[in-house]
Protein backbone atom coordinates (compact mmCIF):
# COMPACT_ATOMS: atom_id res chain seq x y z
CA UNK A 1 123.24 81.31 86.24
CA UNK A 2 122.41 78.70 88.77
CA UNK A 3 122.22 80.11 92.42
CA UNK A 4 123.06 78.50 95.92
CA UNK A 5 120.34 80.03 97.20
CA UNK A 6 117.04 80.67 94.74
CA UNK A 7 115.18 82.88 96.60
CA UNK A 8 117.91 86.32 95.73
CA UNK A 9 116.41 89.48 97.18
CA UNK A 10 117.98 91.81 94.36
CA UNK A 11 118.63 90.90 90.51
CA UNK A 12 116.97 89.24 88.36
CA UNK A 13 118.75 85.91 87.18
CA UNK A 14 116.45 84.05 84.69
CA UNK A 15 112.51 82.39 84.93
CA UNK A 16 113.76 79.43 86.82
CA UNK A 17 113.97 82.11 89.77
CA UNK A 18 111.08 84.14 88.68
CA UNK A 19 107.96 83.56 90.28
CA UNK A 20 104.63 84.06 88.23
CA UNK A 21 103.80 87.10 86.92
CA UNK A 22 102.44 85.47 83.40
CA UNK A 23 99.52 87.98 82.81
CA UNK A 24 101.82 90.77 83.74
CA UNK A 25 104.74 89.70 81.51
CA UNK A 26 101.94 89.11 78.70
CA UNK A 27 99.96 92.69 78.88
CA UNK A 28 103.77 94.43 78.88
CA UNK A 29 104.92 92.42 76.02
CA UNK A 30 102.09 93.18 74.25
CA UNK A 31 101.93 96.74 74.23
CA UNK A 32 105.50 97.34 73.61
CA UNK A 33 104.97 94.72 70.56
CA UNK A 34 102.17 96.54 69.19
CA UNK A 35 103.94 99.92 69.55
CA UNK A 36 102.87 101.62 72.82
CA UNK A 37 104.65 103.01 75.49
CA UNK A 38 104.03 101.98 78.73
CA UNK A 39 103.93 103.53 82.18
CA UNK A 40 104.45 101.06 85.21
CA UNK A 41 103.63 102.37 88.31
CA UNK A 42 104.08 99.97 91.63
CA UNK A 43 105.25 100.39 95.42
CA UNK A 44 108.99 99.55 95.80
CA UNK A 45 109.89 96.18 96.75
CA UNK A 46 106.87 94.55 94.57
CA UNK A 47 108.48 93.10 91.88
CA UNK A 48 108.40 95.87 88.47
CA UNK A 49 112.10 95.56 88.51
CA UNK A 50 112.23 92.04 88.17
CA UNK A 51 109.31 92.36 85.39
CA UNK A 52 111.27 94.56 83.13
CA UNK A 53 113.67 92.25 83.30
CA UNK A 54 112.11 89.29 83.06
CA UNK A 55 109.92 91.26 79.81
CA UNK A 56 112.84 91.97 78.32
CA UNK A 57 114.43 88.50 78.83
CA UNK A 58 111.11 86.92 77.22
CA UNK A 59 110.93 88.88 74.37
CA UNK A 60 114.97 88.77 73.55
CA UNK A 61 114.36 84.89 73.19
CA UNK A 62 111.16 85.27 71.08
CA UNK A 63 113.33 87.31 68.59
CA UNK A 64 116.65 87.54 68.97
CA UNK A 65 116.71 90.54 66.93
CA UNK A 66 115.41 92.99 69.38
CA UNK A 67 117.10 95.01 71.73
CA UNK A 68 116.28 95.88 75.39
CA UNK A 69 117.92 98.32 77.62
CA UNK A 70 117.20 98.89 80.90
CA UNK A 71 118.03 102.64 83.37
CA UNK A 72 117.95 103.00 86.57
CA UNK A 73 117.70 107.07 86.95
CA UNK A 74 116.57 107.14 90.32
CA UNK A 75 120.50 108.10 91.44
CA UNK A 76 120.54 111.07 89.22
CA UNK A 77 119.76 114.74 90.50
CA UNK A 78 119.98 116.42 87.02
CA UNK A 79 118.57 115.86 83.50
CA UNK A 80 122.31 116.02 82.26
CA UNK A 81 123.47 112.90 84.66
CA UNK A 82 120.16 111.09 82.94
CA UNK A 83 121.28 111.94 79.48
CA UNK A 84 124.40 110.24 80.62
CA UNK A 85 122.75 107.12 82.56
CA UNK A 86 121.09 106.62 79.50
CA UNK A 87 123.67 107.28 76.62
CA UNK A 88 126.03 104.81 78.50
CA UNK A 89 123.24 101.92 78.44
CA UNK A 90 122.72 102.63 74.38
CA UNK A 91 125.59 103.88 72.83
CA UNK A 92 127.67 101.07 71.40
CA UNK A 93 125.30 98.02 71.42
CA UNK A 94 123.79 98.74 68.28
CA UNK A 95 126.68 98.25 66.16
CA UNK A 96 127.70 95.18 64.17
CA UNK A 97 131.09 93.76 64.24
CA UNK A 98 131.93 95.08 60.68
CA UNK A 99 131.21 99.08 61.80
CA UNK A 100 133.84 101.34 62.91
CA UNK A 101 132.69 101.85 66.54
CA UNK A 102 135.17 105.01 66.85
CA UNK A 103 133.35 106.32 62.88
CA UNK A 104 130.30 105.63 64.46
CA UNK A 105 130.53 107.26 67.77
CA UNK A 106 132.19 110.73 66.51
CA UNK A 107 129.30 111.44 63.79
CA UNK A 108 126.36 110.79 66.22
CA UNK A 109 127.54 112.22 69.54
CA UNK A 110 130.81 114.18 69.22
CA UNK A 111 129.39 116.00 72.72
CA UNK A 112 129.34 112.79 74.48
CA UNK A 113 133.30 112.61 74.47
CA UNK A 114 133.42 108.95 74.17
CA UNK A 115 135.83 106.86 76.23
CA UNK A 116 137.13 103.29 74.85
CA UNK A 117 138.49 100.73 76.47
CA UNK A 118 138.48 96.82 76.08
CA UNK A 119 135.90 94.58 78.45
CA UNK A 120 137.99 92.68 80.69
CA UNK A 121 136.28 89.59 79.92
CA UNK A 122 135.20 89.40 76.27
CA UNK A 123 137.94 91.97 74.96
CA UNK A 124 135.45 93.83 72.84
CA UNK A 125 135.65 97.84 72.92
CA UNK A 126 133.54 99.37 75.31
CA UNK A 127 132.58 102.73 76.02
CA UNK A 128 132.02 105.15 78.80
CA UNK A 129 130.60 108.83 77.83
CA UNK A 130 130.36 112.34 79.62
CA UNK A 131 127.63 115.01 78.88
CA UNK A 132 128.33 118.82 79.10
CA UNK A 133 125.07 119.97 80.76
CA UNK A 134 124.98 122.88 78.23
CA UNK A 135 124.60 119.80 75.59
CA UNK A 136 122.79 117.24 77.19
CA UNK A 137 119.53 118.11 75.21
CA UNK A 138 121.67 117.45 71.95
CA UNK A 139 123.31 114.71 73.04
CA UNK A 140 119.72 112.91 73.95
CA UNK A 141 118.30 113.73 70.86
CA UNK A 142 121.63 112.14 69.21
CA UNK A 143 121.31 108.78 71.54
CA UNK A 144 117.18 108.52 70.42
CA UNK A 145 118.83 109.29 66.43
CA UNK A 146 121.52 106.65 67.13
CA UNK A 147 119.01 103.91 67.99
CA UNK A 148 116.42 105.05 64.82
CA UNK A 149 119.13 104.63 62.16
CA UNK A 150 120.14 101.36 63.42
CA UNK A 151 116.94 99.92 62.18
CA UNK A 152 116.44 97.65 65.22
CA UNK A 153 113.27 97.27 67.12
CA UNK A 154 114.70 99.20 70.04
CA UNK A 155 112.89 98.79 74.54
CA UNK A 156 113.89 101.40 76.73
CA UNK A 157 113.19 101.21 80.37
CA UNK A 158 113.40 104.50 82.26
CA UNK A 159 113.03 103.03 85.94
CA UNK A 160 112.46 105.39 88.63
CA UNK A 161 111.27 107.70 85.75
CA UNK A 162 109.25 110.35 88.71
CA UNK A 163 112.80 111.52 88.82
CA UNK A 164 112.37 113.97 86.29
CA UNK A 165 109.85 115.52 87.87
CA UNK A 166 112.70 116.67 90.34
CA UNK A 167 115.54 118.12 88.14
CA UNK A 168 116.18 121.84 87.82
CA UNK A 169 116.11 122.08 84.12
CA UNK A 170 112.64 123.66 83.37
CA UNK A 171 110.31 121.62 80.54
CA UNK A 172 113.08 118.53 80.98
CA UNK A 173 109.81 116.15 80.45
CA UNK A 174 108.40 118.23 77.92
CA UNK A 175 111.67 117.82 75.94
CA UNK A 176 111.63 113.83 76.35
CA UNK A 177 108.42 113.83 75.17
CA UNK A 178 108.60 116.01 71.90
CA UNK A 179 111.82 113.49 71.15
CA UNK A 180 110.52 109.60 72.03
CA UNK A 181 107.33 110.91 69.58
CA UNK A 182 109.38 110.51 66.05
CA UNK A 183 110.91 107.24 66.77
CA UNK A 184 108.91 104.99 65.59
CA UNK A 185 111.25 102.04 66.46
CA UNK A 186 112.29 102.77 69.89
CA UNK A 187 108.86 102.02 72.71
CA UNK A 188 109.78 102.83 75.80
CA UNK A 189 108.48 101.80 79.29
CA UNK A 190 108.29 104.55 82.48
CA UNK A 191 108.23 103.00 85.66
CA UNK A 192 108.08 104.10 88.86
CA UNK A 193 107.59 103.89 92.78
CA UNK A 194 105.73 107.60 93.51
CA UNK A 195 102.76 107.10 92.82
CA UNK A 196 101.14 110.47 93.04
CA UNK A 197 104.35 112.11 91.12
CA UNK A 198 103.56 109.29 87.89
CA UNK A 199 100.15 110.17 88.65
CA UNK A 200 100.54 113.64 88.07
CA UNK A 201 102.73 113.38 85.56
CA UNK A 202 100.84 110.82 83.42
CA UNK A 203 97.49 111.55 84.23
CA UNK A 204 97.37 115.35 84.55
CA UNK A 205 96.22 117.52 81.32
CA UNK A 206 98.26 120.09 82.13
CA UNK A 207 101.68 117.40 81.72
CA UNK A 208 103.35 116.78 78.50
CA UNK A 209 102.56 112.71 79.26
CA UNK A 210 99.38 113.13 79.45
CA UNK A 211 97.75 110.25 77.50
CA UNK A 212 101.11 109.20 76.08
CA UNK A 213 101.54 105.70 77.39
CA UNK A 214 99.48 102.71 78.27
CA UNK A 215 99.08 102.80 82.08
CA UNK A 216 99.87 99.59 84.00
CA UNK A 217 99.79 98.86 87.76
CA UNK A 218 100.87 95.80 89.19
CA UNK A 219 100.18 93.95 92.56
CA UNK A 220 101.15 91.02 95.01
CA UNK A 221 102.12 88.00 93.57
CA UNK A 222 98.87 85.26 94.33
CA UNK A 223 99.53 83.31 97.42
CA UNK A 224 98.94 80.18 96.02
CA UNK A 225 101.08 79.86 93.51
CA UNK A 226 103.99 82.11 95.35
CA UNK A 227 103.72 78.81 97.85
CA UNK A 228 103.45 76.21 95.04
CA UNK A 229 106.95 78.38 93.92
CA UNK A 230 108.80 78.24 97.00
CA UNK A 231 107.59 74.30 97.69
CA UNK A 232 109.60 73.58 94.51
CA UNK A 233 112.79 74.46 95.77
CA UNK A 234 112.26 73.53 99.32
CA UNK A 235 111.66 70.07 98.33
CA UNK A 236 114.79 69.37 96.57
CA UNK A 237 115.60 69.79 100.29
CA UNK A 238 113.27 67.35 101.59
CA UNK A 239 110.85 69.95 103.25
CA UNK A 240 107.62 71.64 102.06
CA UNK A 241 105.85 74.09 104.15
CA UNK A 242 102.27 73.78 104.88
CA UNK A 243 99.59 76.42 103.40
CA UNK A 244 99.09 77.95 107.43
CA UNK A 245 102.45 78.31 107.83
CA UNK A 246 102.98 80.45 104.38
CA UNK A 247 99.59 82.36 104.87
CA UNK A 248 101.48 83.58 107.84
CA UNK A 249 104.66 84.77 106.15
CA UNK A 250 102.47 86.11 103.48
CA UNK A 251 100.24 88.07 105.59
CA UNK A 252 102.76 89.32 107.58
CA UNK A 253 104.32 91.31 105.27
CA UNK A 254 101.09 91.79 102.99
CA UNK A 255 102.61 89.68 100.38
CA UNK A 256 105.42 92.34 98.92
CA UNK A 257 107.54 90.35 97.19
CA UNK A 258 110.98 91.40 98.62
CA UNK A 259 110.12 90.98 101.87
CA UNK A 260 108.52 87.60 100.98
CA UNK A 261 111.63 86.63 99.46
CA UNK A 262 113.79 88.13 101.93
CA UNK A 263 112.02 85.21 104.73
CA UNK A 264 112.13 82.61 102.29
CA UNK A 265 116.31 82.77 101.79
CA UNK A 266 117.18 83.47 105.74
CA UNK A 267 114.89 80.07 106.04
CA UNK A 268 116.41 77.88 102.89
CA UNK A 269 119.53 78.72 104.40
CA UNK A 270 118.89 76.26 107.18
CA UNK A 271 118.01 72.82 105.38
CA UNK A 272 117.58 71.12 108.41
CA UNK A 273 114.99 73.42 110.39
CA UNK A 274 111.25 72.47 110.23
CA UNK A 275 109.19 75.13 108.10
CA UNK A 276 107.25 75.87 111.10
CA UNK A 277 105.28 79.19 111.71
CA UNK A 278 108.07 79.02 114.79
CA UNK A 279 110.75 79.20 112.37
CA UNK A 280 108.97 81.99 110.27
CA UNK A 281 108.44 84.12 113.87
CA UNK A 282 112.19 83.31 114.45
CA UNK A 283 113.41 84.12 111.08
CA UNK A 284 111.29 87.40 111.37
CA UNK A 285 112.74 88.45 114.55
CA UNK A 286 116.20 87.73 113.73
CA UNK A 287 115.78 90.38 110.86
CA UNK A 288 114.75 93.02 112.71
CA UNK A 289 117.12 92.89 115.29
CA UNK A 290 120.17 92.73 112.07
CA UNK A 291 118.24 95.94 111.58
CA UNK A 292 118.42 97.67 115.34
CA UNK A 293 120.68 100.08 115.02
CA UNK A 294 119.36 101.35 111.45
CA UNK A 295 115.91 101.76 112.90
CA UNK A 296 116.52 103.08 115.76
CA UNK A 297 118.56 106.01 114.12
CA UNK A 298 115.73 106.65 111.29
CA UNK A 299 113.03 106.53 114.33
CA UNK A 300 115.06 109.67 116.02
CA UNK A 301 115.48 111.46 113.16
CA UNK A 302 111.41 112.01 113.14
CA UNK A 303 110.11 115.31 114.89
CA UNK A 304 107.51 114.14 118.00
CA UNK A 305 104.82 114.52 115.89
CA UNK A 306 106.32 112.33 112.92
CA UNK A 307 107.29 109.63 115.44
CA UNK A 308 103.43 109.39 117.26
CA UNK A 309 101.97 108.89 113.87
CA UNK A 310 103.90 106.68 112.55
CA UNK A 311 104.04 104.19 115.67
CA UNK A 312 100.08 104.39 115.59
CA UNK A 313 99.89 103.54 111.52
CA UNK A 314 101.88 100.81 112.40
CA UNK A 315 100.03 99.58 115.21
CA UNK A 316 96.97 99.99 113.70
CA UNK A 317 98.42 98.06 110.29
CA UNK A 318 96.30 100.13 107.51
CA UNK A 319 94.59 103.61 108.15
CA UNK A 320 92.43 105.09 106.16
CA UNK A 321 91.82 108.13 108.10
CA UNK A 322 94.57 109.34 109.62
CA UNK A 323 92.71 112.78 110.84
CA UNK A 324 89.64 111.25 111.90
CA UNK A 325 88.63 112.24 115.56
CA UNK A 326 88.47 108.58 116.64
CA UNK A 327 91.85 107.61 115.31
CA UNK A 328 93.40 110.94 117.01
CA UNK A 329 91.78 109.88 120.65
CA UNK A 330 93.05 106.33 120.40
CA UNK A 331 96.52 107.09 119.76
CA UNK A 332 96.82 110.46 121.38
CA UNK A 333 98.24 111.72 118.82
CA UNK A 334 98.09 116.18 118.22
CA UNK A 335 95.14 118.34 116.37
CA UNK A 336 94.52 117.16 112.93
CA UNK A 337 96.28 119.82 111.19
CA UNK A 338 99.40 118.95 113.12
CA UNK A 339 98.59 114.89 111.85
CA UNK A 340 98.29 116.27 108.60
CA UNK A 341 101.50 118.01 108.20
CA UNK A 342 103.21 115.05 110.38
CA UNK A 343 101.85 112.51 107.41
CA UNK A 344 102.98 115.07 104.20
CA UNK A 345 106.37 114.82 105.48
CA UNK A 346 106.07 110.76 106.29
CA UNK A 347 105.36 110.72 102.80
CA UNK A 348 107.68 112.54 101.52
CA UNK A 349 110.44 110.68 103.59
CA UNK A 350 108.87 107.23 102.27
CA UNK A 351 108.01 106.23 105.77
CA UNK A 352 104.53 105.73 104.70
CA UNK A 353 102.82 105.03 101.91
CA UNK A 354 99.17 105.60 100.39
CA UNK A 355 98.01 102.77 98.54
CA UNK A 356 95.80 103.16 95.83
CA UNK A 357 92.52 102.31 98.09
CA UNK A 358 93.79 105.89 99.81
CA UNK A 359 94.84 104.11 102.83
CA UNK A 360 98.10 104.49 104.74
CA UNK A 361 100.46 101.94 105.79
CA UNK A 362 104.11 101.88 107.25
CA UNK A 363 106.02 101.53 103.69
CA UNK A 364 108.88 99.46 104.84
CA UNK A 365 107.11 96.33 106.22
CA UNK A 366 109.96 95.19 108.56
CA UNK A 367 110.17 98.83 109.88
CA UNK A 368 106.50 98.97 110.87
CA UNK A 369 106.70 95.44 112.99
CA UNK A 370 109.86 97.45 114.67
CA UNK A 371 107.44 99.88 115.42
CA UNK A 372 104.98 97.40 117.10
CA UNK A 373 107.59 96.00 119.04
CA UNK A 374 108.36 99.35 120.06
């Protein structure tokens, strides 16, 4: 798909508009080739999206035999709705022209109470399911069955997977697990933006995933060659921009990749325009006042407290002791146990993030220069 603009902030839409990422994309192929699963932990807005899918895309040319599917459960609230996320991405593609989709369907999930209707475009049956929560345990292990007696070489991505962690249903993880373990043709890959709730989960003895996946982190994409990326396209314009000018952009928004990308199409948008650090302080500013209103009314949502803190992480950039006596004075802010409930709930709102050097920055990069500006 060829785009006006190749610098998209959401979607993926092929390498040409992929940037890096090789040693990633090589260690993820890798283990799912060799038969691990793998959990992919990252901040949002750094790229593991994009890396499923450009994994996925990779390995579906390699062999054409293979087949990838890709869930997004972050929107669901119960384990039912991700029984259903997931038996609508599966159920269906693994069949071959000369099955009976219908035969198929009713003896492997008779609780999903398939749906069909034709694709508007290619005019092949498609299919849309419901789970009854009293059967959604069934109807999962009947999706995992469906893919094993295909006999394909079956990727799932479970994106968002800390999700789980949430749902009401008591051992809901605990199930998945005792499941995914007698496939032996279906790897999957658990990603996710919580850090400390993958941590937990993954990491912690006392969790069912505990040693059950190959752990993978990813980081910023390297300056250099992010540059070198972008200079490609801007040239077909005529313009390059000069290694001070996108050390600047980089820096400013500590090189996450959405917010990198986000700069990069407000500026390729004007063909013209010099790629000047002006431009970039321009472009910057123009984006955070689209952004006012939205700011503004997550700002007063935060108890006094909530809102001191945050400004002063966000003046300060990175904190790495939020409770320290020093860090109190200069910012005025209340007695460390009122910081340290202030920053639990900061957390737990997203505001700010803990990297994993246990330091504390303003999550939403655009957001924290707001709050400088403030």
């Amino acid at each position: 798909m060829k785009l006006e603009n190749p610098f998209p902030e959401y979607g993926y839409f092929g390498a040409e508009y992929f940037c890096d990422r090789e040693q990633e994309t090589k260690t993820l192929t890798e283990a799912l080739r060799n038969g691990s699963n793998v959990m992919l932990m990252a901040p949002r807005r750094i790229g593991k999206t994009g890396l499923i899918h450009h994994t996925f895309e990779r390995m579906k040319a390699e062999d054409k035999h293979v087949q990838c599917f890709y869930v997004d459960i972050f929107p669901t609230k119960s384990f039912s709705q991700m029984v259903k996320f997931v038996a609508n991405a599966v159920m269906g593609r693994l069949d071959t022209p000369s099955q009976s989709v219908r035969r198929k369907l009713s003896s492997f999930v008779a609780a999903l109470r398939p749906t069909m209707s034709p694709d508007p475009i290619s005019g092949l049956p498609t299919f849309s399911f419901n789970v009854v929560p009293e059967n959604a345990r069934e109807t999962l292990e009947q999706v995992f069955q469906y893919m094993k007696e295909s006999g394909q070489q079956c990727y799932l991505a479970l994106d968002e997977f800390q999700q789980v962690s949430t749902y009401s249903e008591i051992g809901a993880d605990s199930f998945i697990r005792s499941i995914i373990q007698f496939v032996p043709n279906v790897h999957l890959i658990f990603s996710g933006s919580q850090q400390h709730l993958l941590a937990d989960m993954f990491m912690s003895p006392k969790h069912p995933f505990f040693n059950s996946s190959q752990i993978m982190t990813i980081g910023e994409i390297d300056a250099d060659k992010y540059r070198e990326f972008a200079n490609g396209f801007f040239r077909k314009q005529g313009r390059e921009m000069p290694e001070e000018v996108f050390t600047l952009l980089y820096n400013m928004v500590d090189g996450q990749t959405w917010y990198v990308q986000k700069i990069l199409n407000r500026l390729y948008r004007s063909p013209k325009e010099e790629l000047s650090q002006e431009a970039v302080n321009r472009t910057v500013g123009i984006i955070l006042a689209e952004q006012e209103i939205n700011y503004q009314s997550n700002y007063n949502l935060l108890t006094e407290n909530q809102a001191l803190l945050l400004s002063a992480i966000a003046r300060e950039g990175v904190v790495s002791a939020p409770t320290s006596l020093d860090f109190i004075l200069r910012y005025r802010l209340p007695a460390p146990s009122s910081v340290k409930l202030a920053l639990k709930s900061l957390q737990d709102k997203e505001f700010v993030f803990q990297t994993q050097k246990g330091e504390y920055i303003v999550y939403d990069r655009f957001f924290g220069m707001w709050l400088k500006r403030l």
